[in-house]
C-alpha atoms as a PDB file:
ATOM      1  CA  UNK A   1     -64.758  16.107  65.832  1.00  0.00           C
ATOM      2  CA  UNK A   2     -63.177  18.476  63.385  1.00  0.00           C
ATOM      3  CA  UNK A   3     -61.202  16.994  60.227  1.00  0.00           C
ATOM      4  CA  UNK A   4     -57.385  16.933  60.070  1.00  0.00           C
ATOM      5  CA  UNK A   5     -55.561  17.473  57.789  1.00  0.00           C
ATOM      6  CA  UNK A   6     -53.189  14.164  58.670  1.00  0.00           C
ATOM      7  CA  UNK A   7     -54.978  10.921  57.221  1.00  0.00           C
ATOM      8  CA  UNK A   8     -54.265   8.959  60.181  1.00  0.00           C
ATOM      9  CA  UNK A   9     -56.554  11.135  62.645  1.00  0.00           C
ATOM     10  CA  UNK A  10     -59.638  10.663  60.250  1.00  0.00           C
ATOM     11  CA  UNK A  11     -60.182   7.230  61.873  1.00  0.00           C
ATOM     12  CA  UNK A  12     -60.523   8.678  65.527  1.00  0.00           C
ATOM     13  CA  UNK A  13     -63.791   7.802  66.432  1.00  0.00           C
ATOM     14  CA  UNK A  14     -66.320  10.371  68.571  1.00  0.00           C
ATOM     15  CA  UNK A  15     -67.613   9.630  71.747  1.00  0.00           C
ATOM     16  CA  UNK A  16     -68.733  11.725  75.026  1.00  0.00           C
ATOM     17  CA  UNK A  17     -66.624  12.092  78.860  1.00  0.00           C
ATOM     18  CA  UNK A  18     -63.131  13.688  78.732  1.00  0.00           C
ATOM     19  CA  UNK A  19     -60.153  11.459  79.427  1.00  0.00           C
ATOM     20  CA  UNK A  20     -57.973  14.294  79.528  1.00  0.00           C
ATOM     21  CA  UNK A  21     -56.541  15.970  82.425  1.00  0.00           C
ATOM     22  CA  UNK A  22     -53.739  18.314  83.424  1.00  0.00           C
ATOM     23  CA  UNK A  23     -55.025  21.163  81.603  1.00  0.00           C
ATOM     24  CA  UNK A  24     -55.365  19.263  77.987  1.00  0.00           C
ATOM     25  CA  UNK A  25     -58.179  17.865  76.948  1.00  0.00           C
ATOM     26  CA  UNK A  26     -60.571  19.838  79.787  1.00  0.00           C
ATOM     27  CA  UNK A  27     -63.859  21.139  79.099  1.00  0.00           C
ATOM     28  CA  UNK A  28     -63.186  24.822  77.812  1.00  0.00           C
ATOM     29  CA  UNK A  29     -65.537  27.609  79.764  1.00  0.00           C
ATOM     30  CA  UNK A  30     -68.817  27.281  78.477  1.00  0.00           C
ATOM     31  CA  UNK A  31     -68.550  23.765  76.861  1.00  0.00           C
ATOM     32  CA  UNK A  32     -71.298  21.363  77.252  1.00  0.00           C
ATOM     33  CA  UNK A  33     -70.367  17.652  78.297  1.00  0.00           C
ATOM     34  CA  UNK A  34     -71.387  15.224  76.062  1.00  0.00           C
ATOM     35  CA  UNK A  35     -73.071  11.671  77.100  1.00  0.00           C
ATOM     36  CA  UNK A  36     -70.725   9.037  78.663  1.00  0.00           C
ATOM     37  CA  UNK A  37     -69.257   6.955  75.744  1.00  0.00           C
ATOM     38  CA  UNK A  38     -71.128   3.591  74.844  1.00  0.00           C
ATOM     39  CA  UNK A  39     -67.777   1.907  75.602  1.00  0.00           C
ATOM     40  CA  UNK A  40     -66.375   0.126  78.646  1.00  0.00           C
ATOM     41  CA  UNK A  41     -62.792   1.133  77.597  1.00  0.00           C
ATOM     42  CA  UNK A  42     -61.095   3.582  79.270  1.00  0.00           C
ATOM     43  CA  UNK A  43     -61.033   6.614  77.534  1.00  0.00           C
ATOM     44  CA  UNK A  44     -57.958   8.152  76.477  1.00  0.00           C
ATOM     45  CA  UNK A  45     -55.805  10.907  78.478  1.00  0.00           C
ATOM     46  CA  UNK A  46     -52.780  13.489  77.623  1.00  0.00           C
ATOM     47  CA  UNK A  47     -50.639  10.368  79.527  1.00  0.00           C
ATOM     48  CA  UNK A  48     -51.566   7.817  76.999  1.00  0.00           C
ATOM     49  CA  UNK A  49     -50.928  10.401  74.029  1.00  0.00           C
ATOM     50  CA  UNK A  50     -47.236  11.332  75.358  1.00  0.00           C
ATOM     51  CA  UNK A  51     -46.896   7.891  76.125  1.00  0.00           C
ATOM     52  CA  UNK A  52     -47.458   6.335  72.730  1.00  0.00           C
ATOM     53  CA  UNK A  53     -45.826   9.278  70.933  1.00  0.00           C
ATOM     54  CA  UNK A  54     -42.418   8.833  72.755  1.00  0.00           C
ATOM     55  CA  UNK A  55     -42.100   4.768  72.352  1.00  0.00           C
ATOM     56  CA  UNK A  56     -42.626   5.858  68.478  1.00  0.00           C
ATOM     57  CA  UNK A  57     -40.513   8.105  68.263  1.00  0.00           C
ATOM     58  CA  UNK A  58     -37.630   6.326  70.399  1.00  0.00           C
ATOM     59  CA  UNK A  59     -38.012   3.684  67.688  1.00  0.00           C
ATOM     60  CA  UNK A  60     -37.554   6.150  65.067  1.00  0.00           C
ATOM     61  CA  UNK A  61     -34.630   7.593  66.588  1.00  0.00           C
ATOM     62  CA  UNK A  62     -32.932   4.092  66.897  1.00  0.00           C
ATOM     63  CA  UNK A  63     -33.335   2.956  63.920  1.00  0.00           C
ATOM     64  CA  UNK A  64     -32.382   6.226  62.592  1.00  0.00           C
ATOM     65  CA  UNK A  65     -29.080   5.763  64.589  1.00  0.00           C
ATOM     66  CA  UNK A  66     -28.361   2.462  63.527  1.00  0.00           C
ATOM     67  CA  UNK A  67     -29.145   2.534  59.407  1.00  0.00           C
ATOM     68  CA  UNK A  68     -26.932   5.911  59.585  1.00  0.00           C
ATOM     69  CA  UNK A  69     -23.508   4.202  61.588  1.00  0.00           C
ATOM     70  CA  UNK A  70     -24.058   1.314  59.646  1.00  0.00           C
ATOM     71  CA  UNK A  71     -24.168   3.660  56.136  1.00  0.00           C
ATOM     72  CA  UNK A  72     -27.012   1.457  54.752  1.00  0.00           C
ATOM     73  CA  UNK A  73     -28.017   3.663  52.757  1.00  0.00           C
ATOM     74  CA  UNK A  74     -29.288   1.358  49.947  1.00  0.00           C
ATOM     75  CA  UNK A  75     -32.022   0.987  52.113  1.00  0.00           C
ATOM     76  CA  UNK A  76     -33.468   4.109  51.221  1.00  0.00           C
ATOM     77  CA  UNK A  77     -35.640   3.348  48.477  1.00  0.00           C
ATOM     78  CA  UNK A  78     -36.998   0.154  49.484  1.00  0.00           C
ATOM     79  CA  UNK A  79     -37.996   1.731  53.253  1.00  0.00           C
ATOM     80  CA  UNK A  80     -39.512   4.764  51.480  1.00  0.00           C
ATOM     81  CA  UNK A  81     -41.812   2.049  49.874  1.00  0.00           C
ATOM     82  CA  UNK A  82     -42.518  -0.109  52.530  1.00  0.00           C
ATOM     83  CA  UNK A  83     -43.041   3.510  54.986  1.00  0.00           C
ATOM     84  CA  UNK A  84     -45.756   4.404  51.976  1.00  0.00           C
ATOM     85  CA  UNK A  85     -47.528   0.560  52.541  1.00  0.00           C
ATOM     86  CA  UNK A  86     -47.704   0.779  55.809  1.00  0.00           C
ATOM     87  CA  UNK A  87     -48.930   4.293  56.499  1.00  0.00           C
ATOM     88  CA  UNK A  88     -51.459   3.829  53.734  1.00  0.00           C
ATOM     89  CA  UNK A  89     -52.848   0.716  55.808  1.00  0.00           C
ATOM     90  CA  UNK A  90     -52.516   2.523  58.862  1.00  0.00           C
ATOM     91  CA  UNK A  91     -54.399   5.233  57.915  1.00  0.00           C
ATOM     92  CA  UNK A  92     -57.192   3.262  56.861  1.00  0.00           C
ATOM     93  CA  UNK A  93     -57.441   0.737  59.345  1.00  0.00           C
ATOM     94  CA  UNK A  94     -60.395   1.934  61.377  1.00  0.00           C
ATOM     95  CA  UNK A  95     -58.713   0.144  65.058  1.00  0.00           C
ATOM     96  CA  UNK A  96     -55.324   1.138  65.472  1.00  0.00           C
ATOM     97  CA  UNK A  97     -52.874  -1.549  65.600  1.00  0.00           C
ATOM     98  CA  UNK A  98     -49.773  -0.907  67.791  1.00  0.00           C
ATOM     99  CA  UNK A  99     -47.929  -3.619  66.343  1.00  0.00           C
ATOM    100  CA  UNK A 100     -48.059  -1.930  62.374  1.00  0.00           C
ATOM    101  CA  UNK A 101     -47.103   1.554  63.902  1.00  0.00           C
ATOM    102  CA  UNK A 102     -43.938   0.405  65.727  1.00  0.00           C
ATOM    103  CA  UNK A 103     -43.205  -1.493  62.008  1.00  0.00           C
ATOM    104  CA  UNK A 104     -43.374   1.929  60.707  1.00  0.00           C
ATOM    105  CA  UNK A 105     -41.521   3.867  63.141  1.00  0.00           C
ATOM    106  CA  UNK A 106     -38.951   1.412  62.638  1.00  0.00           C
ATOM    107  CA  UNK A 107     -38.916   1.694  59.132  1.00  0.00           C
ATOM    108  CA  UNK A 108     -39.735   4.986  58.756  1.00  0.00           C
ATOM    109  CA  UNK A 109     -36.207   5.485  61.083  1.00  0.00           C
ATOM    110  CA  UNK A 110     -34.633   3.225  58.584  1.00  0.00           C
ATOM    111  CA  UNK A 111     -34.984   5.677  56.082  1.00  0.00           C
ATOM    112  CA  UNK A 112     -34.254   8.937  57.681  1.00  0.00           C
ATOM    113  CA  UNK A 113     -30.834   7.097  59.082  1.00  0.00           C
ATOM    114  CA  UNK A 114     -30.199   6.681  55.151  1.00  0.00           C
ATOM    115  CA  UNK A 115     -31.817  10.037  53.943  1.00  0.00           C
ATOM    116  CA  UNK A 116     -29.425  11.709  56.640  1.00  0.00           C
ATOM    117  CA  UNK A 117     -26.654   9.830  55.414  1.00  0.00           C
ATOM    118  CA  UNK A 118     -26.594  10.881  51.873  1.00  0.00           C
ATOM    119  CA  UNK A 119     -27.460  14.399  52.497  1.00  0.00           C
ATOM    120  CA  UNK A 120     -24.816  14.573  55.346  1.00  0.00           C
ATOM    121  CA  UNK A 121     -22.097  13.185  52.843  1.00  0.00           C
ATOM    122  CA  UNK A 122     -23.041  15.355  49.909  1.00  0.00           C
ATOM    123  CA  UNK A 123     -22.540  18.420  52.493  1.00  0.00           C
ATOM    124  CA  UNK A 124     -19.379  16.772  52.976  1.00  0.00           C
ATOM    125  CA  UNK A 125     -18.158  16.497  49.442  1.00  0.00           C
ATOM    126  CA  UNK A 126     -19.545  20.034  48.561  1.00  0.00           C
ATOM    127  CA  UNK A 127     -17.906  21.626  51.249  1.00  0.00           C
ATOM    128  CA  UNK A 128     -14.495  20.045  50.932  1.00  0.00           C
ATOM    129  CA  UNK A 129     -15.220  19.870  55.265  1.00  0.00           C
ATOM    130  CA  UNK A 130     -15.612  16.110  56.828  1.00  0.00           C
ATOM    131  CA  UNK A 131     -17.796  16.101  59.301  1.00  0.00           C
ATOM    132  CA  UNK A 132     -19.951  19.449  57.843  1.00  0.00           C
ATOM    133  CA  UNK A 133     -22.862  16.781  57.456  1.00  0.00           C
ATOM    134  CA  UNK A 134     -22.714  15.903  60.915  1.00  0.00           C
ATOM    135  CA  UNK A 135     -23.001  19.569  61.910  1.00  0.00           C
ATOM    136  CA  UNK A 136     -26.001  19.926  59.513  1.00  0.00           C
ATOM    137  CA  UNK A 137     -27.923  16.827  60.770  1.00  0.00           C
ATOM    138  CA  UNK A 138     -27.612  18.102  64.300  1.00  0.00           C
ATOM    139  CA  UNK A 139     -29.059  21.502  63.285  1.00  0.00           C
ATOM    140  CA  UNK A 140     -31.628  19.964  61.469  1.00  0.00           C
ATOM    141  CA  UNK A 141     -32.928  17.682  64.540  1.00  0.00           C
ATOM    142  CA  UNK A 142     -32.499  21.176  66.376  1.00  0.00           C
ATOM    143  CA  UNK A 143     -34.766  22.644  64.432  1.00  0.00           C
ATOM    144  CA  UNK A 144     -37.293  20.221  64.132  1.00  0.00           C
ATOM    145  CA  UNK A 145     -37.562  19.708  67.890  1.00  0.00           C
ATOM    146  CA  UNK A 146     -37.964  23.444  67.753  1.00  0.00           C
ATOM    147  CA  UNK A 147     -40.749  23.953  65.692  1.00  0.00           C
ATOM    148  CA  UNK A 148     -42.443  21.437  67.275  1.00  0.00           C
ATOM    149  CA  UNK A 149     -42.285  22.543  70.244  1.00  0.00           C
ATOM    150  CA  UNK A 150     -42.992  26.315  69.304  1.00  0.00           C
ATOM    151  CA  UNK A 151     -45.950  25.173  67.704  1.00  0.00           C
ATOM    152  CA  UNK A 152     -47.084  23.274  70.712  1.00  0.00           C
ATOM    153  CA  UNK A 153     -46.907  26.394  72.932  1.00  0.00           C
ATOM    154  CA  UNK A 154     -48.924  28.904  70.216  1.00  0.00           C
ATOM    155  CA  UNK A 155     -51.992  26.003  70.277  1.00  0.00           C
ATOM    156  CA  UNK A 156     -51.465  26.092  74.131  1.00  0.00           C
ATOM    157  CA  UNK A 157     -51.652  29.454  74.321  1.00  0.00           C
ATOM    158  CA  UNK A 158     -54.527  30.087  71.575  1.00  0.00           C
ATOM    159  CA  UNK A 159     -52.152  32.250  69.321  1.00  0.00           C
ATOM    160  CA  UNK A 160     -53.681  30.693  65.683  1.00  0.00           C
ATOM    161  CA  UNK A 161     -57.203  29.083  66.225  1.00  0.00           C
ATOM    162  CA  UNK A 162     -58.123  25.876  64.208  1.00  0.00           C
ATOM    163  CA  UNK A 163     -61.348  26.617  62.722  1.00  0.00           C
ATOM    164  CA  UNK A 164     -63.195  24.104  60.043  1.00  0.00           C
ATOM    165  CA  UNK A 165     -61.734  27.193  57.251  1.00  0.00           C
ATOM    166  CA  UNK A 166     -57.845  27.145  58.898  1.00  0.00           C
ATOM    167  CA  UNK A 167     -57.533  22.941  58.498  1.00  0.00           C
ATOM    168  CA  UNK A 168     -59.329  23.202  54.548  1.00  0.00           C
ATOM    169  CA  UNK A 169     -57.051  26.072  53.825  1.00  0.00           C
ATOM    170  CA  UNK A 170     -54.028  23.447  54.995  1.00  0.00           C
ATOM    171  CA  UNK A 171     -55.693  20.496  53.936  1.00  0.00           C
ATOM    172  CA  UNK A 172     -55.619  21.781  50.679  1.00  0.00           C
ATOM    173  CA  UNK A 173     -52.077  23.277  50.307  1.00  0.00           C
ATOM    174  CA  UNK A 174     -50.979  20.210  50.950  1.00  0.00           C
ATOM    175  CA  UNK A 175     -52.576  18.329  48.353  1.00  0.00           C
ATOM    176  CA  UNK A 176     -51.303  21.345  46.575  1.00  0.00           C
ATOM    177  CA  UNK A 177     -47.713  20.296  47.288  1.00  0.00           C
ATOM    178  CA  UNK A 178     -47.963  16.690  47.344  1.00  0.00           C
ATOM    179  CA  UNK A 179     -49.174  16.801  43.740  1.00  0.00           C
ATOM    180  CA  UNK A 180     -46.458  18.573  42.662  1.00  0.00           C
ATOM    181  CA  UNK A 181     -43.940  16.865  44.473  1.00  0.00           C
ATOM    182  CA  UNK A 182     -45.596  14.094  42.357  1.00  0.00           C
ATOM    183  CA  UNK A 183     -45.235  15.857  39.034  1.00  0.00           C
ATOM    184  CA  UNK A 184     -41.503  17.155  40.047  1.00  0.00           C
ATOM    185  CA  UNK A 185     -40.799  13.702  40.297  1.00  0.00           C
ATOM    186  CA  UNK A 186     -42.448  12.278  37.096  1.00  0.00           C
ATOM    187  CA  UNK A 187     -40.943  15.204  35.242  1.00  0.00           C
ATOM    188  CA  UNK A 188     -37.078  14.716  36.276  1.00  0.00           C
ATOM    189  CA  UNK A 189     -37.105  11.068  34.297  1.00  0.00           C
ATOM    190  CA  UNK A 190     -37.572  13.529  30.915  1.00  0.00           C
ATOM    191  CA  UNK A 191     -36.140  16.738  32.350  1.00  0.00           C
ATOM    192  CA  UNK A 192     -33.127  17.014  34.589  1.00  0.00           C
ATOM    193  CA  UNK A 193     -34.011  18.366  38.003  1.00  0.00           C
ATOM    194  CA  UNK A 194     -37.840  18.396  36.430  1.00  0.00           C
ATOM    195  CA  UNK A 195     -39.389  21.193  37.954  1.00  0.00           C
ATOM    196  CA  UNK A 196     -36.609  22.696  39.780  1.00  0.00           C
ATOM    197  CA  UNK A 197     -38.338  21.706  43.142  1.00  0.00           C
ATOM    198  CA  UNK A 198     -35.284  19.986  44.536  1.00  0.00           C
ATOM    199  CA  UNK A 199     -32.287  21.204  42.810  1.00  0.00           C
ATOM    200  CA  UNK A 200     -31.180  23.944  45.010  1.00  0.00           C
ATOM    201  CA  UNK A 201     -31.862  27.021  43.662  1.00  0.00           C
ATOM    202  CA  UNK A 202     -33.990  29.779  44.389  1.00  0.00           C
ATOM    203  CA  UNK A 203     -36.934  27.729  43.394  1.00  0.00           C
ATOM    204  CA  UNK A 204     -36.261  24.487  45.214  1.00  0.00           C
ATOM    205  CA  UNK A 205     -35.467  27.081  48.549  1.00  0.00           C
ATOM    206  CA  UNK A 206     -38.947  29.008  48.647  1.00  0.00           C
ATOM    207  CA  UNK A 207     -40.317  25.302  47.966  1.00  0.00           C
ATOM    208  CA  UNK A 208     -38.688  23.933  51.141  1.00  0.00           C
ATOM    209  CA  UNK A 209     -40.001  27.070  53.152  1.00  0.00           C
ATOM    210  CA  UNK A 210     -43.393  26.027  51.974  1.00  0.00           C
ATOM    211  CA  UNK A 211     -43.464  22.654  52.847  1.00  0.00           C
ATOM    212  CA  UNK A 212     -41.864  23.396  56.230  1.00  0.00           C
ATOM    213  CA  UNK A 213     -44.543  26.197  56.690  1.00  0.00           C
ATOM    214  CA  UNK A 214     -47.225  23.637  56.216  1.00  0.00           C
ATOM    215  CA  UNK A 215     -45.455  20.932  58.229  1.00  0.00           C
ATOM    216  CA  UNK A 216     -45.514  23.394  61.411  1.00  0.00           C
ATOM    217  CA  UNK A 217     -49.064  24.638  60.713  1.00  0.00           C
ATOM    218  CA  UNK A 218     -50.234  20.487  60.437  1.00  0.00           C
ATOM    219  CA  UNK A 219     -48.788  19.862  63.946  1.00  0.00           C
ATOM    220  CA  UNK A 220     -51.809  22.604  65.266  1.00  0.00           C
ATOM    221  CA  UNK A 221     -54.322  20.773  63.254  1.00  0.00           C
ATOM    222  CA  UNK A 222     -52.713  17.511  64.208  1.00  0.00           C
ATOM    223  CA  UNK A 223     -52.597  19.236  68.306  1.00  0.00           C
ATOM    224  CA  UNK A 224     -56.613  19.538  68.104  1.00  0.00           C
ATOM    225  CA  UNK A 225     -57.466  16.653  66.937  1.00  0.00           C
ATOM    226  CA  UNK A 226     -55.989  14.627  69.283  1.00  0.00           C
ATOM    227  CA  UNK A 227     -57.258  17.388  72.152  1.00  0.00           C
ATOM    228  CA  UNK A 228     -60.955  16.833  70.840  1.00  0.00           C
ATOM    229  CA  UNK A 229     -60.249  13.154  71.158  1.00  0.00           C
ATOM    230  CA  UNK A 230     -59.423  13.293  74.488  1.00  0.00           C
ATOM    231  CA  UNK A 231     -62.074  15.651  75.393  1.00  0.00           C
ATOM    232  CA  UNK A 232     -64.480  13.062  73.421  1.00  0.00           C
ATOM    233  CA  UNK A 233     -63.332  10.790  75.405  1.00  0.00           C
ATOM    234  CA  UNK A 234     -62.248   7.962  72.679  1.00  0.00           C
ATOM    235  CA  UNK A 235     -60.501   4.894  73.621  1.00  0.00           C
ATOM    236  CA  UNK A 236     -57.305   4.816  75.062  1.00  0.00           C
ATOM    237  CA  UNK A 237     -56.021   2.383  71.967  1.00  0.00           C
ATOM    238  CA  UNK A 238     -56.709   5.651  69.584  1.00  0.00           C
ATOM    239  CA  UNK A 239     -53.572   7.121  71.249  1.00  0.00           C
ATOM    240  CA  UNK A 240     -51.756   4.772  68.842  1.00  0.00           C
ATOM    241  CA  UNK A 241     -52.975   6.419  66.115  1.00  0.00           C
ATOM    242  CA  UNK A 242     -52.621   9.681  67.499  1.00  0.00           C
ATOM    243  CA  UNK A 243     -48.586   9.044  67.823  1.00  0.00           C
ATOM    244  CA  UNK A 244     -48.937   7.645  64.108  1.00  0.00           C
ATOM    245  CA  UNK A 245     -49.989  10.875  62.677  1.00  0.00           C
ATOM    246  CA  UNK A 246     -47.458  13.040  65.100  1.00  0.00           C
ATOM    247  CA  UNK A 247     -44.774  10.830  63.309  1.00  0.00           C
ATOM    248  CA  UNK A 248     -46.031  11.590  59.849  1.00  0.00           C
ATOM    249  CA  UNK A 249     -45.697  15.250  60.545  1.00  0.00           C
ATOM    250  CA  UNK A 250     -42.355  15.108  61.900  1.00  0.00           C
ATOM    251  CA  UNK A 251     -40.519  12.557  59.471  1.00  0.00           C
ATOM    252  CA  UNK A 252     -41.666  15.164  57.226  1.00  0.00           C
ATOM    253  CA  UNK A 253     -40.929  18.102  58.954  1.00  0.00           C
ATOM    254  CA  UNK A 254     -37.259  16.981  59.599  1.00  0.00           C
ATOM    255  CA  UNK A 255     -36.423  16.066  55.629  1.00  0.00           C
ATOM    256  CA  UNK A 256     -37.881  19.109  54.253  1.00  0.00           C
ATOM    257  CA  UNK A 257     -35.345  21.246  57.287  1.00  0.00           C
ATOM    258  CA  UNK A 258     -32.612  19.214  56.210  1.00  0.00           C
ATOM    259  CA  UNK A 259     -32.849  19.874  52.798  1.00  0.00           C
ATOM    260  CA  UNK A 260     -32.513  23.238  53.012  1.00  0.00           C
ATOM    261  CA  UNK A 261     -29.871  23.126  55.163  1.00  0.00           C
ATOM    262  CA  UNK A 262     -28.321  21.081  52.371  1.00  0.00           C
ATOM    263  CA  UNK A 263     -29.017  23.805  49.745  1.00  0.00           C
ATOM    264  CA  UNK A 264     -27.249  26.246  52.104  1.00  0.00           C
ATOM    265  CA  UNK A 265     -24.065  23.767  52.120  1.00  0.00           C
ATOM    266  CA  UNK A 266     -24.328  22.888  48.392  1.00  0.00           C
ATOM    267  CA  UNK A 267     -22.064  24.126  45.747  1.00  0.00           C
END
C-alpha cells in the first residue's frame, strides 16, 4: 500500500480480497488479485468508510455547534492540546480504537466551535457589521464542503494521479509548512506577528492559499489510501482510522478557509 501523507493512514495494515464495491475499491482493468487475507474479519467496504466518516464528523459538527452558542471560547487552547494528545496516540496506535476517535471528534469540534467564535467576532468588530462573522463562517463551511467534494470527483475521475513522487512531493510541503507554522509561532513571543504568517497581509494571504492548496491535494492522497485499503481488503475496524485521518484533513482545511476569509473582513 502506498504511503500517505496523513499519519493516521500509516497504520492501515495490507492484506489480499477487495471489500469494496459500488465502483470504489474494485479491481482496476488489468489488476491482479491478491491472496485472501489471513484474517477471519470481514474486510472493509466503501459502506463502512462513509459510515465511520459521517458519525465523526456529526460529532464534530455538534460539538462545534454547542462550544460556539455557548461562546466557550476559553476552551480553545486547552482542546487544541488535548486534539494534539489524542491524534498523536491515534496515529500511532497500530488497532484503531473507535472510542479515542469519537474523543477527538468531540474535542476537535470543541475547538473549531471556539476558533469560529473568535474569528466570527473579530469580523464583527472589524467590520462595524453584527452578524458579518456569521456570514463568514457559513462561507467558510461552504467552501470546505466544496473542496472536498471537488477533490473527491477529480480522484474519481483520474484527473491528478497519486503516484509514490505526487504523495513525497506533498508529504514534504507539508512538513515544509508545519515547521514553519512552528517557527511563526516561536518567533511572535520575541517579534510581533513573528513571521508575518498570520497577520493578514500579503504574506499571511499567499500562506493561507498554500496551506489550503495542500489541504485539498492531502484529501487525494488521503482518497487512495483508503481505496487501496479496501481493495486490500483490511479489516472493517481500519475504517475508524480511515474517518480519523479524513477529519484531520478537514479540521484543517476549514481553519486555514476561514482565515482568509477573516483577512478579507479585517481592517
Amino acid at each position: 500500500m502506498r504511503s500517505s501523507s496523513n499519519p493516521a493512514f500509516r497504520n492501515l495494515p495490507t492484506g489480499g480480497g477487495y471489500g469494496g464495491y459500488a465502483g470504489f475499491g474494485q479491481p482496476e482493468a488489468g489488476y491482479q488479485q491478491a491472496p485472501p487475507p489471513l484474517t477471519s474479519e470481514r474486510p472493509m467496504t466503501i459502506d463502512d468508510v462513509v459510515t465511520k466518516t459521517g458519525i465523526t464528523l456529526a460529532v464534530v459538527a455538534v460539538t462545534a455547534v454547542v462550544t460556539y452558542l455557548m461562546q466557550a471560547w476559553f476552551l480553545l487552547f486547552p482542546a487544541a492540546i488535548i486534539g494534539l494528545v489524542l491524534g498523536l496516540i491515534i496515529s500511532f496506535k497500530r488497532v484503531p480504537s473507535p472510542p479515542l476517535v469519537i474523543a477527538y471528534a468531540a474535542v476537535e469540534g470543541i475547538f473549531l466551535g471556539a476558533f469560529s467564535g473568535i474569528i466570527g467576532s473579530m469580523i464583527d468588530r472589524w467590520t462595524g457589521n453584527p452578524g458579518q462573522g456569521v456570514v463568514v463562517i457559513g462561507q467558510a463551511i461552504i467552501g470546505t464542503i466544496g473542496v472536498f467534494a471537488g477533490m473527491l470527483v477529480v480522484y474519481k475521475t483520474g484527473a491528478i494521479r497519486v503516484t509514490p513522487k505526487f504523495t513525497k512531493w506533498i508529504t514534504g510541503a507539508i512538513i515544509g509548512v508545519a515547521v514553519l507554522m512552528l517557527f511563526n509561532l516561536i518567533m511572535s513571543f520575541f517579534t510581533d506577528g513573528g513571521l508575518g504568517l498570520r497577520n493578514g497581509g500579503t504574506l499571511a494571504i499567499i500562506f493561507s492559499l498554500v496551506c489550503i492548496g495542500l489541504a485539498a491535494f492531502s484529501f487525494l492522497i488521503d482518497f487512495d489510501a483508503a481505496d487501496q485499503a479496501i481493495r486490500a481488503g483490511v479489516p472493517a475496524k481500519f475504517a475508524w482510522q480511515i474517518a480519523f485521518g479524513l477529519t484531520v484533513t478537514l479540521v484543517w482545511l476549514y481553519t486555514e478557509i476561514l482565515r482568509l476569509l477573516s483577512y478579507f473582513n479585517s481592517d
